[in-house]
N, C-alpha and C. Protein backbone atom coordinates (compact mmCIF):
# COMPACT_ATOMS: atom_id res chain seq x y z
N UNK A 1 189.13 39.49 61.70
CA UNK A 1 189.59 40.87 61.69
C UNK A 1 188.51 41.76 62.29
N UNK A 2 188.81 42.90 62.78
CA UNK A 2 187.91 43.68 64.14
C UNK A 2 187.62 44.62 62.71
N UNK A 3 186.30 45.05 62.98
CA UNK A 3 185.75 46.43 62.26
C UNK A 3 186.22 47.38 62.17
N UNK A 4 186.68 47.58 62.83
CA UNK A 4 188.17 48.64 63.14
C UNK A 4 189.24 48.41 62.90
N UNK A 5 190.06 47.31 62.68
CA UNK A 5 191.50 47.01 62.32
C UNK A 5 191.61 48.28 61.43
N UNK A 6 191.38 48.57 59.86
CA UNK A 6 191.79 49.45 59.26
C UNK A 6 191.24 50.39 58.90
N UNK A 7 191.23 51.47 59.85
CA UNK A 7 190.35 52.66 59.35
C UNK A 7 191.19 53.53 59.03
N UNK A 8 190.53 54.68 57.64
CA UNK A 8 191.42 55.96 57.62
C UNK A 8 190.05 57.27 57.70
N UNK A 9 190.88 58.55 58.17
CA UNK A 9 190.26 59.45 58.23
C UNK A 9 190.01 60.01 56.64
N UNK A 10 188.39 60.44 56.19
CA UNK A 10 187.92 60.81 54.90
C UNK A 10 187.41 61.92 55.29
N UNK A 11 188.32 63.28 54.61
CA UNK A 11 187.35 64.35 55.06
C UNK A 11 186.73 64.80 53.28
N UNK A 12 185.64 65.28 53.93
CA UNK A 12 184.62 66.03 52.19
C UNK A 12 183.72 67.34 52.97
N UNK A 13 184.06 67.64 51.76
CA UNK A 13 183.08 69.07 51.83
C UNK A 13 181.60 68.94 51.63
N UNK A 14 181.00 69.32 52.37
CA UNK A 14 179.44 69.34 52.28
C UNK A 14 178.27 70.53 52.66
N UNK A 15 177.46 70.63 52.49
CA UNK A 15 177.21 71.71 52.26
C UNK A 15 176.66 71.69 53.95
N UNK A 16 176.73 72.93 54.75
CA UNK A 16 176.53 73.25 55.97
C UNK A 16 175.20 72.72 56.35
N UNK A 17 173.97 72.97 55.83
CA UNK A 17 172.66 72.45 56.15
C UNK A 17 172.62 70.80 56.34
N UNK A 18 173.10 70.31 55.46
CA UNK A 18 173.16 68.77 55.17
C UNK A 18 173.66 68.68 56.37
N UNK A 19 174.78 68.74 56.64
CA UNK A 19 175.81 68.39 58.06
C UNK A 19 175.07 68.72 59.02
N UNK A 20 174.38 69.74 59.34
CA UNK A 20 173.65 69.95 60.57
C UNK A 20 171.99 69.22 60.41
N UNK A 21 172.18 68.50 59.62
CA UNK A 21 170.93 67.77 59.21
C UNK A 21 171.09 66.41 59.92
N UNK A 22 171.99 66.08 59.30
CA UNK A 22 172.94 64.80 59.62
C UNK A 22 173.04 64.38 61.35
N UNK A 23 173.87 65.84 61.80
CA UNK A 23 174.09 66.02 63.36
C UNK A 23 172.84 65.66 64.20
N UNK A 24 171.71 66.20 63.42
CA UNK A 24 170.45 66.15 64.07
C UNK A 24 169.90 64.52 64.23
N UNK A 25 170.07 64.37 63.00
CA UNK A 25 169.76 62.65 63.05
C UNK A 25 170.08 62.42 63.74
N UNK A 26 171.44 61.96 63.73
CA UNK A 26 172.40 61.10 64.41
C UNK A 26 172.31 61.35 66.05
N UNK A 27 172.17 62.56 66.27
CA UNK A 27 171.45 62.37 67.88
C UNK A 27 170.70 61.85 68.32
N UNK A 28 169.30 62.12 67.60
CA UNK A 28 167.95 61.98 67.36
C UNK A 28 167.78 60.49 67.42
N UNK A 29 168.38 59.47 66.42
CA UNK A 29 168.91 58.53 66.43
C UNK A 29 169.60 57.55 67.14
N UNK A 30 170.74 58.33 68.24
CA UNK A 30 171.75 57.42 69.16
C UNK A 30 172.44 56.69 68.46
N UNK A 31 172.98 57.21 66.95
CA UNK A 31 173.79 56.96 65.99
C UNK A 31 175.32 57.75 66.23
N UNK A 32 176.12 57.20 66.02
CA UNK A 32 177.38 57.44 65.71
C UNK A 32 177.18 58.10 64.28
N UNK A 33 178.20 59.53 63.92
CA UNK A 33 177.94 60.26 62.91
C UNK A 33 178.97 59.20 62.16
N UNK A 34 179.96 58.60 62.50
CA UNK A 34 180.88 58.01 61.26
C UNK A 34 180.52 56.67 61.19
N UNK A 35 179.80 56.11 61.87
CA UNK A 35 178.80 54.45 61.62
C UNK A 35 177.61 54.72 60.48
N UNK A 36 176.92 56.36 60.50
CA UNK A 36 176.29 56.23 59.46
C UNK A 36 176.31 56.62 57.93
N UNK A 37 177.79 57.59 58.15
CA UNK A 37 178.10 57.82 57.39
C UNK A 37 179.14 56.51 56.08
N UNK A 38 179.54 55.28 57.33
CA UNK A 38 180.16 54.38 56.67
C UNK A 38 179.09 53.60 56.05
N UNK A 39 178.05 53.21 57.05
CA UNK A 39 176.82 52.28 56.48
C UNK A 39 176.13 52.97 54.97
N UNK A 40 176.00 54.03 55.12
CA UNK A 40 175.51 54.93 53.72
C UNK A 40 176.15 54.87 52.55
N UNK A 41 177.84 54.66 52.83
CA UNK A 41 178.48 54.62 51.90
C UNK A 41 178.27 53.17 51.50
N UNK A 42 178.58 52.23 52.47
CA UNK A 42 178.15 50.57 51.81
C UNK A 42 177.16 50.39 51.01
N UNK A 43 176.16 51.51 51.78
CA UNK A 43 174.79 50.91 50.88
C UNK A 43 174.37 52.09 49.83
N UNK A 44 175.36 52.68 49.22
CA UNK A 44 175.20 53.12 47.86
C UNK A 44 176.19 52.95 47.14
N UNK A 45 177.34 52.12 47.55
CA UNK A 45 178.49 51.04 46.45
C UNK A 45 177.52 50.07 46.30
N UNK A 46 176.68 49.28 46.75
CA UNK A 46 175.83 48.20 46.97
C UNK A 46 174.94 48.35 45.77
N UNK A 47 174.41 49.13 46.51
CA UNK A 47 173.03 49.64 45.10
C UNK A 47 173.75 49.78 43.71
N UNK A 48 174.69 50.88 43.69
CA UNK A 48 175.38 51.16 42.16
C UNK A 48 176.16 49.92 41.28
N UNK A 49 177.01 48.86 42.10
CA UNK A 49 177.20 47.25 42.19
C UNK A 49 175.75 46.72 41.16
N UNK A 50 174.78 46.98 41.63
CA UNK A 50 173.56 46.01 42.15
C UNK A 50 173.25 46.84 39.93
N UNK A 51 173.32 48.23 39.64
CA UNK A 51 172.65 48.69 38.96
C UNK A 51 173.77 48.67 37.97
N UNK A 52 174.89 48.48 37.86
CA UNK A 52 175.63 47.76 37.13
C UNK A 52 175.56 46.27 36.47
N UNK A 53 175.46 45.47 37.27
CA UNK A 53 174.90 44.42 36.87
C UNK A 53 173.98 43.82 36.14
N UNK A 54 172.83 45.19 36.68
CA UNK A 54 171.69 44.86 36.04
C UNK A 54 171.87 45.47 34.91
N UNK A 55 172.58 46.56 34.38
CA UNK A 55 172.50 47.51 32.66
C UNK A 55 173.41 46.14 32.43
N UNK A 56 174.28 45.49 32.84
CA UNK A 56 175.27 44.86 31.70
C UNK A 56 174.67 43.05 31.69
N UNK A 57 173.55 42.89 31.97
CA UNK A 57 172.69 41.72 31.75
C UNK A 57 171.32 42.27 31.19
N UNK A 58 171.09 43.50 30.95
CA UNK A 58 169.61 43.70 30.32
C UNK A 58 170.94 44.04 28.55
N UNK A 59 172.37 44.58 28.65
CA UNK A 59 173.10 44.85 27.42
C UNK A 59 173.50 43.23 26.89
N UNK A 60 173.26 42.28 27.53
CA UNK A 60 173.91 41.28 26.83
C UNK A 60 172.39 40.46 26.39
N UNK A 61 170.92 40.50 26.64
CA UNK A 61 170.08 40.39 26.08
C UNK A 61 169.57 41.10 25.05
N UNK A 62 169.93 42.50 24.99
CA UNK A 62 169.66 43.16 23.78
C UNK A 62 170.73 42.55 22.63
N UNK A 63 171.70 42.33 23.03
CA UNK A 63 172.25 41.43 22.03
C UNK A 63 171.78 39.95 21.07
N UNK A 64 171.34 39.63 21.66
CA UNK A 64 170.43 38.25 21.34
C UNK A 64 169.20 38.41 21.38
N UNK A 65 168.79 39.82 20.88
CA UNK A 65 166.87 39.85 20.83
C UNK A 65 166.62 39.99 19.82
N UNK A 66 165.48 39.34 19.82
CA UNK A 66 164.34 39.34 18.40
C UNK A 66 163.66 40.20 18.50
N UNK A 67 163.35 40.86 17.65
CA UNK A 67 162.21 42.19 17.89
C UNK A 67 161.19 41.46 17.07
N UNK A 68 159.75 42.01 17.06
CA UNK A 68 158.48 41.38 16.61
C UNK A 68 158.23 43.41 16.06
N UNK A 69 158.20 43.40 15.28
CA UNK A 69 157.54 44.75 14.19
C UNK A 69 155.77 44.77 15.07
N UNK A 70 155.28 46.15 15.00
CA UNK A 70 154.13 46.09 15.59
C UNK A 70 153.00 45.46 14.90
N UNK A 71 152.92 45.05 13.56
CA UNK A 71 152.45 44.55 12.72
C UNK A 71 151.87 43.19 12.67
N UNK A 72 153.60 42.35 13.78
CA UNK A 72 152.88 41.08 13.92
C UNK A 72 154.03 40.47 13.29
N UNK A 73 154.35 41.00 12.14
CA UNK A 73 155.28 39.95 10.99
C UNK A 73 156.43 39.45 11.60
């Protein structure tokens, strides 16, 4: 399947500076504004994926932990 087979148009509101921030890159760059705006989005489902995983495997060890009192006992 082509990278393109299924695309839809996503419009969002953003704040004017950002966007002309963005514009600047992406020139600056020889970036496509909607290649980086898709790659950005992958790679912060990715990360949040990634930080999910990790709270619900550090929550299933707190389940099965031993605590040690500072004492020692």
């Amino acid at each position: 399947m082509s990278v393109h087979a299924q695309q839809i148009f996503l419009a969002a509101r953003i704040p004017l500076d950002l966007k002309n921030k963005l514009v600047e890159y992406c020139e600056n760059h020889g970036i496509k504004m909607n290649y980086f705006i898709a790659q950005a989005i992958q790679e912060r489902l990715r990360e949040a994926m990634e930080d999910n995983q990790d709270l619900s495997a550090a929550k299933k060890r707190l389940k099965t932990a031993k605590f040690v009192s500072p004492g020692g006992a």
